[in-house]
C-alpha atoms as a PDB file:
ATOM      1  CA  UNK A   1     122.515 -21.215   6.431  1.00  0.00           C
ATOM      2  CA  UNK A   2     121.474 -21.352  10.280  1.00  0.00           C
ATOM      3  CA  UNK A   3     121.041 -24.032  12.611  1.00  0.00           C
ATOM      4  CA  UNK A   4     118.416 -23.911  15.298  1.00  0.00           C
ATOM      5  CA  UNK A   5     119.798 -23.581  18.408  1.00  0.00           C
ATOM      6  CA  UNK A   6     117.385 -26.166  20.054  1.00  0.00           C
ATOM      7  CA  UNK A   7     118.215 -25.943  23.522  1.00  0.00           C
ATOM      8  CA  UNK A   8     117.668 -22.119  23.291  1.00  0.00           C
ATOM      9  CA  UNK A   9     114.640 -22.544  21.530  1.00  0.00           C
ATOM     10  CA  UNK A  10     115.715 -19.607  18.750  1.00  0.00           C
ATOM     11  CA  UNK A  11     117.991 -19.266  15.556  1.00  0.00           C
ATOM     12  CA  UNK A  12     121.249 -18.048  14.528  1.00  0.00           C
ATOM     13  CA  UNK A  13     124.038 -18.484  16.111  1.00  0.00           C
ATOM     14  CA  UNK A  14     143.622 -21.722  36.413  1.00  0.00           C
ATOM     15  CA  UNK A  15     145.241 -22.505  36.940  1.00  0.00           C
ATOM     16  CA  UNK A  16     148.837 -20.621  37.472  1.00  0.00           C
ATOM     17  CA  UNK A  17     151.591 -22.080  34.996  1.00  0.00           C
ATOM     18  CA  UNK A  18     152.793 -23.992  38.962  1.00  0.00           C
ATOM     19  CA  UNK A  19     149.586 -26.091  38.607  1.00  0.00           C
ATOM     20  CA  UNK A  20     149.324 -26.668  34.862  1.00  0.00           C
ATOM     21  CA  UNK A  21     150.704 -30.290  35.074  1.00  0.00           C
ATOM     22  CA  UNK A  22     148.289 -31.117  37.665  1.00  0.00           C
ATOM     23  CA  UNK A  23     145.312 -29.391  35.858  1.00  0.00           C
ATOM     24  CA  UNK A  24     146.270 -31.382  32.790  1.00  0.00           C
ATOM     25  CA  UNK A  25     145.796 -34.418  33.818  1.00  0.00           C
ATOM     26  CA  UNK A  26     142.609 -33.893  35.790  1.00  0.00           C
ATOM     27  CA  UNK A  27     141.607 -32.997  32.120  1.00  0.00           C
ATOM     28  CA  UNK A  28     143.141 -35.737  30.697  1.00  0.00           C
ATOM     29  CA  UNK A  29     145.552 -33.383  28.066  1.00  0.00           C
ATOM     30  CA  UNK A  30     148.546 -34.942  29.888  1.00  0.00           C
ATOM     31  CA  UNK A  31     148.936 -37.580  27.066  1.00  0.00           C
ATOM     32  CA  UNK A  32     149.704 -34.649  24.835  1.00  0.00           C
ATOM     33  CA  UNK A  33     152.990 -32.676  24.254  1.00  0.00           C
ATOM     34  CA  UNK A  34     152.572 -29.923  21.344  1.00  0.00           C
ATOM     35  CA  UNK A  35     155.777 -31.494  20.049  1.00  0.00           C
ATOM     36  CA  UNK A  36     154.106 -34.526  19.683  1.00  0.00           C
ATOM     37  CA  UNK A  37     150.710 -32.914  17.964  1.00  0.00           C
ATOM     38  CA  UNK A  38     152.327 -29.819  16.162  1.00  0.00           C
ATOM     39  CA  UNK A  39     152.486 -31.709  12.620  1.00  0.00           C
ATOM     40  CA  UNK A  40     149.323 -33.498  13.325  1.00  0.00           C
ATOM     41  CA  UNK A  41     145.697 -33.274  11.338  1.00  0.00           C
ATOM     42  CA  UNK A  42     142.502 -33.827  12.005  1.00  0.00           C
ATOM     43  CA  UNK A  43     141.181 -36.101  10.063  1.00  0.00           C
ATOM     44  CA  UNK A  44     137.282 -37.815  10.248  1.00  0.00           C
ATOM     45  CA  UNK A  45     137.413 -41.513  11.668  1.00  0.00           C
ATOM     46  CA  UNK A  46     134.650 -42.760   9.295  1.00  0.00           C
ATOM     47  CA  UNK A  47     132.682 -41.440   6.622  1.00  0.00           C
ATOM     48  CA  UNK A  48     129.474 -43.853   7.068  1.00  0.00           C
ATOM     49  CA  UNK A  49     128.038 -42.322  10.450  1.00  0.00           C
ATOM     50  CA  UNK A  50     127.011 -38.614  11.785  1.00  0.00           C
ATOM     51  CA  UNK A  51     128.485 -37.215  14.852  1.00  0.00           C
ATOM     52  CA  UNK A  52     125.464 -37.180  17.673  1.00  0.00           C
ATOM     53  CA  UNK A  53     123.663 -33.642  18.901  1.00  0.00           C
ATOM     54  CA  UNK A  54     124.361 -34.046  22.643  1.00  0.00           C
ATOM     55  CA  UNK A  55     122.183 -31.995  25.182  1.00  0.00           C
ATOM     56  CA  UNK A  56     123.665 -33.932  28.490  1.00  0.00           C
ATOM     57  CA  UNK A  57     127.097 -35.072  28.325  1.00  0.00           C
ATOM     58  CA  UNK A  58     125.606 -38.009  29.919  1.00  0.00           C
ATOM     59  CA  UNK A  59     125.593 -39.222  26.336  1.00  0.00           C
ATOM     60  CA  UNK A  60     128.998 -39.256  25.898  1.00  0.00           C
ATOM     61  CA  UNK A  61     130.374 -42.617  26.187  1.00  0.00           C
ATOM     62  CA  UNK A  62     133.023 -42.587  29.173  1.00  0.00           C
ATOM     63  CA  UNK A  63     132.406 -38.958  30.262  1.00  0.00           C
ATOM     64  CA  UNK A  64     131.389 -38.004  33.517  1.00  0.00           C
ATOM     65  CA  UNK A  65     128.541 -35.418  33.387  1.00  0.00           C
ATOM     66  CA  UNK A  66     129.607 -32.721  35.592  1.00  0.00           C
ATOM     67  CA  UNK A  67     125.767 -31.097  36.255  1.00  0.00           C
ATOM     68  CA  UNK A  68     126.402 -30.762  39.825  1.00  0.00           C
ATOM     69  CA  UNK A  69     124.206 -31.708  41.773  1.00  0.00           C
ATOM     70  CA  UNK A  70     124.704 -29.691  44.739  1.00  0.00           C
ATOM     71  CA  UNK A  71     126.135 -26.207  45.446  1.00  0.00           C
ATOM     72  CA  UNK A  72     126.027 -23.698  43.079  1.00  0.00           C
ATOM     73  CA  UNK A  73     124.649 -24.082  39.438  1.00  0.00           C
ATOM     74  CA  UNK A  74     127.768 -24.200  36.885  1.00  0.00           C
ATOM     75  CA  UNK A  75     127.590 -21.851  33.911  1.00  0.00           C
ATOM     76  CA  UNK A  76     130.167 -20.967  31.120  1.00  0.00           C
ATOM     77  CA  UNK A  77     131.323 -17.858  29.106  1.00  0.00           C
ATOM     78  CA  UNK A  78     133.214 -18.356  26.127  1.00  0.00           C
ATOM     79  CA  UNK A  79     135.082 -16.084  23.511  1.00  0.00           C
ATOM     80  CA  UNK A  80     134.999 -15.675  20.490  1.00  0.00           C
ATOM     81  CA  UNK A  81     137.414 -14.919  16.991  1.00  0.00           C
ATOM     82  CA  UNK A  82     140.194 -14.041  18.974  1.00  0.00           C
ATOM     83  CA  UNK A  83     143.007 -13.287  19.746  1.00  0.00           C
ATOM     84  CA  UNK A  84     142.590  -9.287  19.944  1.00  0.00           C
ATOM     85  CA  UNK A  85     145.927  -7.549  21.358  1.00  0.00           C
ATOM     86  CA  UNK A  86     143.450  -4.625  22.424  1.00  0.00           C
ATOM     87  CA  UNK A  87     140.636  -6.597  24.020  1.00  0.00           C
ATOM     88  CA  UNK A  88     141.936 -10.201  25.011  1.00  0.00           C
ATOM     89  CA  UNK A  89     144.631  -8.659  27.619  1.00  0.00           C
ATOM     90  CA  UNK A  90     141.074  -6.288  28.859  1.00  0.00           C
ATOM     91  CA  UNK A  91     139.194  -9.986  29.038  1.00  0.00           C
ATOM     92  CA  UNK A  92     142.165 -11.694  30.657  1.00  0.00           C
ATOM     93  CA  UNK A  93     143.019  -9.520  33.134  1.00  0.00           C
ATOM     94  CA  UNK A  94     138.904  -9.132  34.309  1.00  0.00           C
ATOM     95  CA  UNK A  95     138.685 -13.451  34.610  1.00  0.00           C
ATOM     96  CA  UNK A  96     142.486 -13.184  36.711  1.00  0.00           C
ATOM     97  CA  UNK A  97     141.115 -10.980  38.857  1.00  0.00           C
ATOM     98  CA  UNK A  98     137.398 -12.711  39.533  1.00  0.00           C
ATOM     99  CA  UNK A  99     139.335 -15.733  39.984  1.00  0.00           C
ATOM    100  CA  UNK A 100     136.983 -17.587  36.993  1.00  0.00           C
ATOM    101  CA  UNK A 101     137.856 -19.697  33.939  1.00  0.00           C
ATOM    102  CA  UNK A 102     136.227 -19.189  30.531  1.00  0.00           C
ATOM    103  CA  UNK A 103     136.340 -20.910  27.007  1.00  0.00           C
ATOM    104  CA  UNK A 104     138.548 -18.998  23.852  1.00  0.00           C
ATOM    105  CA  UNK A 105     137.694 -19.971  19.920  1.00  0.00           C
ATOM    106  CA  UNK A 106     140.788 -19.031  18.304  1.00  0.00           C
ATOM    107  CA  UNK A 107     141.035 -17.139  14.492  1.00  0.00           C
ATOM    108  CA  UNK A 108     143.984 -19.166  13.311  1.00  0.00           C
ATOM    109  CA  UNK A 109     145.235 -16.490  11.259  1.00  0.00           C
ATOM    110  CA  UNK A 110     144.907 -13.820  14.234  1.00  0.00           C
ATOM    111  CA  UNK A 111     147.417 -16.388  16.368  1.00  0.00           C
ATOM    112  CA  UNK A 112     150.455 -14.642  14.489  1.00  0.00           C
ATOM    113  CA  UNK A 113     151.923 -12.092  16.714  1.00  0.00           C
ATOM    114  CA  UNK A 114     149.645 -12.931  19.750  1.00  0.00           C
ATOM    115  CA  UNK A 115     150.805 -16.385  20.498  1.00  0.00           C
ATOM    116  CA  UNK A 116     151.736 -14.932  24.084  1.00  0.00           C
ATOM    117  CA  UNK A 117     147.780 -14.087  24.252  1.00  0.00           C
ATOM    118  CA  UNK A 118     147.192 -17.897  24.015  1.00  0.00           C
ATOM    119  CA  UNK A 119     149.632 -19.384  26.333  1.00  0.00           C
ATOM    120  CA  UNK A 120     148.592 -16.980  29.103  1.00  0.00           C
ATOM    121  CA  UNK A 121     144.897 -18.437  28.526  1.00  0.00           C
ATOM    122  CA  UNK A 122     146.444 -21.724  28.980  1.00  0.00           C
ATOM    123  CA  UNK A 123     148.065 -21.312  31.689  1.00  0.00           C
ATOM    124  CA  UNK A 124     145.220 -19.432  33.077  1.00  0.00           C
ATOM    125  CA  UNK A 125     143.616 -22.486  33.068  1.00  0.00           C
ATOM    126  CA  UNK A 126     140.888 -21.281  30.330  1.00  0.00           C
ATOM    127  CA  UNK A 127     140.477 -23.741  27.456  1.00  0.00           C
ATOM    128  CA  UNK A 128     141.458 -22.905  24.238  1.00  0.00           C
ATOM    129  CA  UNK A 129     139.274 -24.191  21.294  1.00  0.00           C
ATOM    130  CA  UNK A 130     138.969 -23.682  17.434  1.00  0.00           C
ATOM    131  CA  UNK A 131     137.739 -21.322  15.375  1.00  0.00           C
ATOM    132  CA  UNK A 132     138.413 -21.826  12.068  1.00  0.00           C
ATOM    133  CA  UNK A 133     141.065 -20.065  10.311  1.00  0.00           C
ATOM    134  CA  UNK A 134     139.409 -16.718   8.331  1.00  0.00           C
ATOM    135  CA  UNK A 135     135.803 -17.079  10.060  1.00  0.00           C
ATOM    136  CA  UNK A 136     134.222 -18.600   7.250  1.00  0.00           C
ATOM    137  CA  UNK A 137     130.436 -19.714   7.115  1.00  0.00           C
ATOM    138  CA  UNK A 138     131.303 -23.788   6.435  1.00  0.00           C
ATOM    139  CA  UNK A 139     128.068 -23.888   4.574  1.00  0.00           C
ATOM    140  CA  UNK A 140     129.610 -22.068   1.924  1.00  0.00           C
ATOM    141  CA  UNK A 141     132.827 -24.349   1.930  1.00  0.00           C
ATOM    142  CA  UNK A 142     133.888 -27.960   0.807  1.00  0.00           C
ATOM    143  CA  UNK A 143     134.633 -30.493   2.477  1.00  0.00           C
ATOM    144  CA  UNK A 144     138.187 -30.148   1.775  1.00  0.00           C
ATOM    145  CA  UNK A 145     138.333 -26.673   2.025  1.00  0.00           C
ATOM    146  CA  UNK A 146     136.134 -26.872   6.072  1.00  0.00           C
ATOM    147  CA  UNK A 147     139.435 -29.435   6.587  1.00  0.00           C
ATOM    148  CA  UNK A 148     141.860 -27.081   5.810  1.00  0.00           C
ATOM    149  CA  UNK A 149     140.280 -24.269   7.735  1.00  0.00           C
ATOM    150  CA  UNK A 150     140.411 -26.687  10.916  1.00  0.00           C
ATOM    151  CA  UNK A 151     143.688 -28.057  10.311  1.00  0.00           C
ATOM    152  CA  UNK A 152     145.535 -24.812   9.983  1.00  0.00           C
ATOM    153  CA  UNK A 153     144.023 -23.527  13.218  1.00  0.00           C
ATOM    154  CA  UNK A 154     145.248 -26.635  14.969  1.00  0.00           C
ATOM    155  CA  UNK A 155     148.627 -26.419  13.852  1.00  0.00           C
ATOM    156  CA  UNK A 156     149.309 -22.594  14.542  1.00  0.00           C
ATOM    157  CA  UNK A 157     147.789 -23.054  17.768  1.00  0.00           C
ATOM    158  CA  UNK A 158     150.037 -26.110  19.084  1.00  0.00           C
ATOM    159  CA  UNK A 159     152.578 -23.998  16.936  1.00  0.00           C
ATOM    160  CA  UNK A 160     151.874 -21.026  19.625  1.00  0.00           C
ATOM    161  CA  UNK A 161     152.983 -23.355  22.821  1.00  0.00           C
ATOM    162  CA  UNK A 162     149.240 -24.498  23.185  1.00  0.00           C
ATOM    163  CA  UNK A 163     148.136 -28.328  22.871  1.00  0.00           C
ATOM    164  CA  UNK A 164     146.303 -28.571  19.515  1.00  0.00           C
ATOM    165  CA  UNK A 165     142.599 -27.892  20.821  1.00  0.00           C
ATOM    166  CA  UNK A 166     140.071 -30.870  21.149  1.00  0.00           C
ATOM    167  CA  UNK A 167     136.928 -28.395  20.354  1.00  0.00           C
ATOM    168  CA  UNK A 168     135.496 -26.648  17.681  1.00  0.00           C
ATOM    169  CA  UNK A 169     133.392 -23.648  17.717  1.00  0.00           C
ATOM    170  CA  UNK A 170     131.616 -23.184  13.518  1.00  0.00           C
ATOM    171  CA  UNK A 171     131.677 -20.010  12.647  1.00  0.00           C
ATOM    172  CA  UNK A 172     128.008 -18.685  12.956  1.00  0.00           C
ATOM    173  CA  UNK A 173     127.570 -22.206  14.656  1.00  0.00           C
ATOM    174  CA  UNK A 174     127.003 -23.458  10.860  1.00  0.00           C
ATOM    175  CA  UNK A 175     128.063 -26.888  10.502  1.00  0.00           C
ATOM    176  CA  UNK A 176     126.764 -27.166   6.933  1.00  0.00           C
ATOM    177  CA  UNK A 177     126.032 -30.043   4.379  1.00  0.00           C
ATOM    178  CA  UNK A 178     129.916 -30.545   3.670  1.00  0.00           C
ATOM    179  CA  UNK A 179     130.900 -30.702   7.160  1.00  0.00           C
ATOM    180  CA  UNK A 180     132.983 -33.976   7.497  1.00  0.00           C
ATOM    181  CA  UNK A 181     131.702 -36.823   9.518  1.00  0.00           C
ATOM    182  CA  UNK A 182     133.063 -37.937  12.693  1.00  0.00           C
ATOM    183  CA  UNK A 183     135.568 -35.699  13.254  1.00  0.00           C
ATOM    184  CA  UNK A 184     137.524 -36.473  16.571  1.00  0.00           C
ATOM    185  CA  UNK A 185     136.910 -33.112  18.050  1.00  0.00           C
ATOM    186  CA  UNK A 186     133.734 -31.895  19.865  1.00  0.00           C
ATOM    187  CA  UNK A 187     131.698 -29.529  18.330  1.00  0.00           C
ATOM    188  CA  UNK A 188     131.125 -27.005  20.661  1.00  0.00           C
ATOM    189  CA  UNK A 189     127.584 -24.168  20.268  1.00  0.00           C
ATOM    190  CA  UNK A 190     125.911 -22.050  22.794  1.00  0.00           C
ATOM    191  CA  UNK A 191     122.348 -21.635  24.175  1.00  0.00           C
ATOM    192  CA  UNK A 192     122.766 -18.412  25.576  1.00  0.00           C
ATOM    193  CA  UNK A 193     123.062 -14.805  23.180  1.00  0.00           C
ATOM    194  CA  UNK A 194     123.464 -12.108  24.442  1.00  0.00           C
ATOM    195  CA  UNK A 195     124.258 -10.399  21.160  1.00  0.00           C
ATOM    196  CA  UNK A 196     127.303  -8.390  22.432  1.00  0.00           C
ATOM    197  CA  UNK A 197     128.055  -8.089  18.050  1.00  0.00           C
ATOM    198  CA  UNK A 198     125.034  -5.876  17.815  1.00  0.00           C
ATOM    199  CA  UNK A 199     124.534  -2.202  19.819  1.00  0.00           C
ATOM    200  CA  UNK A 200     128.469  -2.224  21.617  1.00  0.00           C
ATOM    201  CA  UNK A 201     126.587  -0.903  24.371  1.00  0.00           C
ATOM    202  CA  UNK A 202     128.419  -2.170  27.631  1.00  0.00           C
ATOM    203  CA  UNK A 203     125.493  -1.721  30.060  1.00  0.00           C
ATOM    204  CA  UNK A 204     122.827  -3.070  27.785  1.00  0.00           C
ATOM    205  CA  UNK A 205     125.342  -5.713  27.522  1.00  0.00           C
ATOM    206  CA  UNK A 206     126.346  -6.407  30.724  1.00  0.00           C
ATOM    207  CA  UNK A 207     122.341  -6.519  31.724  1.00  0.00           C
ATOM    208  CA  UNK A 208     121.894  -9.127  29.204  1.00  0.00           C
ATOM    209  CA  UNK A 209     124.290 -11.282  30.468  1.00  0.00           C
ATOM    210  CA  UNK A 210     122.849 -11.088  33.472  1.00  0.00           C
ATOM    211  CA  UNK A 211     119.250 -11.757  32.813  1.00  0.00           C
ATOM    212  CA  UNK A 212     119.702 -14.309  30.046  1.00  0.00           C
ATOM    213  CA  UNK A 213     122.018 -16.668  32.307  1.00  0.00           C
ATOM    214  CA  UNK A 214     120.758 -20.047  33.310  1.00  0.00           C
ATOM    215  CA  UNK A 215     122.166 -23.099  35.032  1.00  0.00           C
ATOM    216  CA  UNK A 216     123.767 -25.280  32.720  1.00  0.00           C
ATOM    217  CA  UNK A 217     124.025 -22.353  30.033  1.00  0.00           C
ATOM    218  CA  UNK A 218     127.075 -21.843  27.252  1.00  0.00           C
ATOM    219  CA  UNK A 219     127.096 -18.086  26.708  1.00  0.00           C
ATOM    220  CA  UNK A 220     128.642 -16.398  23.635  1.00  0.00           C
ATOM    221  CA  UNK A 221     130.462 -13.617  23.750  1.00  0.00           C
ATOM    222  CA  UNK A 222     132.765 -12.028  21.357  1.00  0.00           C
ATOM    223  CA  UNK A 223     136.640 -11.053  22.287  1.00  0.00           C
ATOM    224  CA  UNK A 224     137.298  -8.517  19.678  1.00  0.00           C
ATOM    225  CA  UNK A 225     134.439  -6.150  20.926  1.00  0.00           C
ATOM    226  CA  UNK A 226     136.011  -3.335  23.779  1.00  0.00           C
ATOM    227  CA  UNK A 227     132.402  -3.307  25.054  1.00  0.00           C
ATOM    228  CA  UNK A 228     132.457  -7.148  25.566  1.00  0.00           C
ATOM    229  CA  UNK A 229     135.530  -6.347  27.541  1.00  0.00           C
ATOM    230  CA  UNK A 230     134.142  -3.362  29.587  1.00  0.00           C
ATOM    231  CA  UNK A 231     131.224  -5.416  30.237  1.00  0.00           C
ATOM    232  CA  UNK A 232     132.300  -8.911  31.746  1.00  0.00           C
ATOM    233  CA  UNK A 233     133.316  -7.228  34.957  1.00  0.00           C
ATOM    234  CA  UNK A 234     130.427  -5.986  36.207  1.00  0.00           C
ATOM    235  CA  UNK A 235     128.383  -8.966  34.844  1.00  0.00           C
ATOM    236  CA  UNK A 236     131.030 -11.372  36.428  1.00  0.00           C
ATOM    237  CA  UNK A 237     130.037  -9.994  40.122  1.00  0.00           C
ATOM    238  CA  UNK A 238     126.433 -10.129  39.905  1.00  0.00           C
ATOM    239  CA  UNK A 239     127.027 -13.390  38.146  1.00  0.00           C
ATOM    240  CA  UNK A 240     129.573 -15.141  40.854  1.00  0.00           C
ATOM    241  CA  UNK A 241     126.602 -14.796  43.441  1.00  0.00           C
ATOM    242  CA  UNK A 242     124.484 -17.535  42.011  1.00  0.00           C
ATOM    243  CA  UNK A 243     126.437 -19.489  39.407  1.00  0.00           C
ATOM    244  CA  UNK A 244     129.735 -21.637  39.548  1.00  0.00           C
ATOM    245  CA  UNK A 245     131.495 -20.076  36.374  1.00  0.00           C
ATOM    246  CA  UNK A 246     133.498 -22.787  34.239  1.00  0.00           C
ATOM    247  CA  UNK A 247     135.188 -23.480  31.587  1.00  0.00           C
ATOM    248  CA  UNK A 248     133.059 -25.427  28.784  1.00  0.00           C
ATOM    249  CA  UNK A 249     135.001 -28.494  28.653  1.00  0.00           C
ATOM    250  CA  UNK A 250     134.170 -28.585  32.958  1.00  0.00           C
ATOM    251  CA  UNK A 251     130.518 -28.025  32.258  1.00  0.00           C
ATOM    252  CA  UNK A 252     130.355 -30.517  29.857  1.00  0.00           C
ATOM    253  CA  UNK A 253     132.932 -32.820  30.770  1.00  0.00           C
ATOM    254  CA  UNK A 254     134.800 -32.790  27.549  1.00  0.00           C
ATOM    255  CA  UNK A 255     138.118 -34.263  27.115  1.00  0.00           C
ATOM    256  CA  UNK A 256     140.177 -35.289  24.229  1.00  0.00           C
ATOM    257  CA  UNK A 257     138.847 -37.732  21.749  1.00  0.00           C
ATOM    258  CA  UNK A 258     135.444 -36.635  22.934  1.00  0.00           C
ATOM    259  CA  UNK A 259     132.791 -36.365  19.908  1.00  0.00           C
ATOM    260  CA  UNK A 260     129.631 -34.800  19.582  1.00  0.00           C
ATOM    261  CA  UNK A 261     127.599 -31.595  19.070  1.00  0.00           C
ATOM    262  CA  UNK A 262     127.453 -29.721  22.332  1.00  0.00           C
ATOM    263  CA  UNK A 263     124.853 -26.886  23.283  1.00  0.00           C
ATOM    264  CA  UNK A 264     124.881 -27.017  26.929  1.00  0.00           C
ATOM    265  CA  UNK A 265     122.244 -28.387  29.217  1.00  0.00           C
ATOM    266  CA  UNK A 266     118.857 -27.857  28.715  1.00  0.00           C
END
């Protein structure tokens, strides 16, 4: 199953570690310790109403939509089904060096061994999202069995040194008919593709990027791919000339115990 991608119009789916206290609670994580959220589940708050599709985070009871309004137009890259010990070091070292902040949606069972990976995202000041566990498609899944996917990703992730994430990327953005209701995380798609999963051609790649970017855009890449990593760079320079490049919680203003089904602005 696919979701349309309505924004899009088409189908398919830093901080230094000396700043992270103060960058936590401009982001309001500073509530959190992992001790305190290591054992915890998600669990949906109500059963009787569906979580809202949010184009502006204007929608968002309490949140601040961060559209700006003057300066340069804000934009996000995000990462996907890591982490790779190949490619996420090749990403990470490209966004230290531009000086920009980007979005990771963790594998939980590709945490083991590369727990490291995360908390240098985290202290990068990049947010660090969910995944699922084995990259299912939930439309294939339970209920249950979509909890358990989430659930194990948040625990092996605060498990890592990371505070459990407050978003969720679907695999194949594909919520699905089981998907539980009103879970207290926000539900996080794109509206930009460049398709880095198809030709692994770096240039192509990197001129996608490029051309398909748009103020107010989520773009979705893919961490695992060596020509995602060769091509950020040169897309990152061309890209740092007209756009403010954020993180996706920034762009949309999401903070813990936000709710919703993001796609970035229209």
């Amino acid at each position: 199953m696919k979701i349309r991608i309505v924004v899009a119009g088409r189908l398919r789916p830093a901080v230094l570690i000396a700043v992270v206290a103060a960058g936590l609670a401009l982001t309001g994580l500073a509530q959190y310790s992992v001790s305190a959220i290591a054992e915890a589940t998600i669990q949906p708050t109500s059963a009787n109403q569906p979580a809202p599709v949010i184009t502006s985070p204007s929608r968002v009871l309490g949140a601040e939509t961060t559209q700006p309004t003057a300066g340069l137009p804000k934009l996000a890259l995000s990462f996907d089904d890591g982490p790779n010990p190949l490619t996420t070091p090749l990403i990470l070292n490209t966004l230290e060096q531009e000086h920009v902040h980007a979005s990771f949606f963790i594998v939980g069972s590709r945490v083991a061994g590369n727990g490291a990976l995360l908390r240098r995202e985290y202290a990068d000041g990049d947010d660090v999202g969910n995944h699922s566990w084995s990259h299912p498609d939930f439309g294939t899944l339970s209920r249950q069995q979509i909890l358990t996917q989430i659930n194990q990703t948040e625990r092996v992730i605060a498990a890592a040194g990371v505070p459990a994430p407050f978003m969720l990327r679907p695999p194949y953005g594909d919520l699905g008919p089981n998907f539980p209701k009103n879970l207290p995380l926000a539900i996080v798609l794109w509206n930009i593709d460049p398709k880095d999963w198809d030709d692994h051609n770096a240039v192509q790649l990197t001129q996608r990027i490029i051309a398909e970017a748009r103020p107010g855009g989520i773009i979705d890449l893919h961490g695992i791919y060596l020509s995602t990593a060769q091509a950020i760079g040169p897309a990152i320079d061309v890209l740092k000339q007209h756009y403010d490049l954020v993180t996706v919680s920034q762009l949309l203003g999401i903070k813990p115990g936000t709710t919703g089904i993001y796609y970035g602005y229209k």
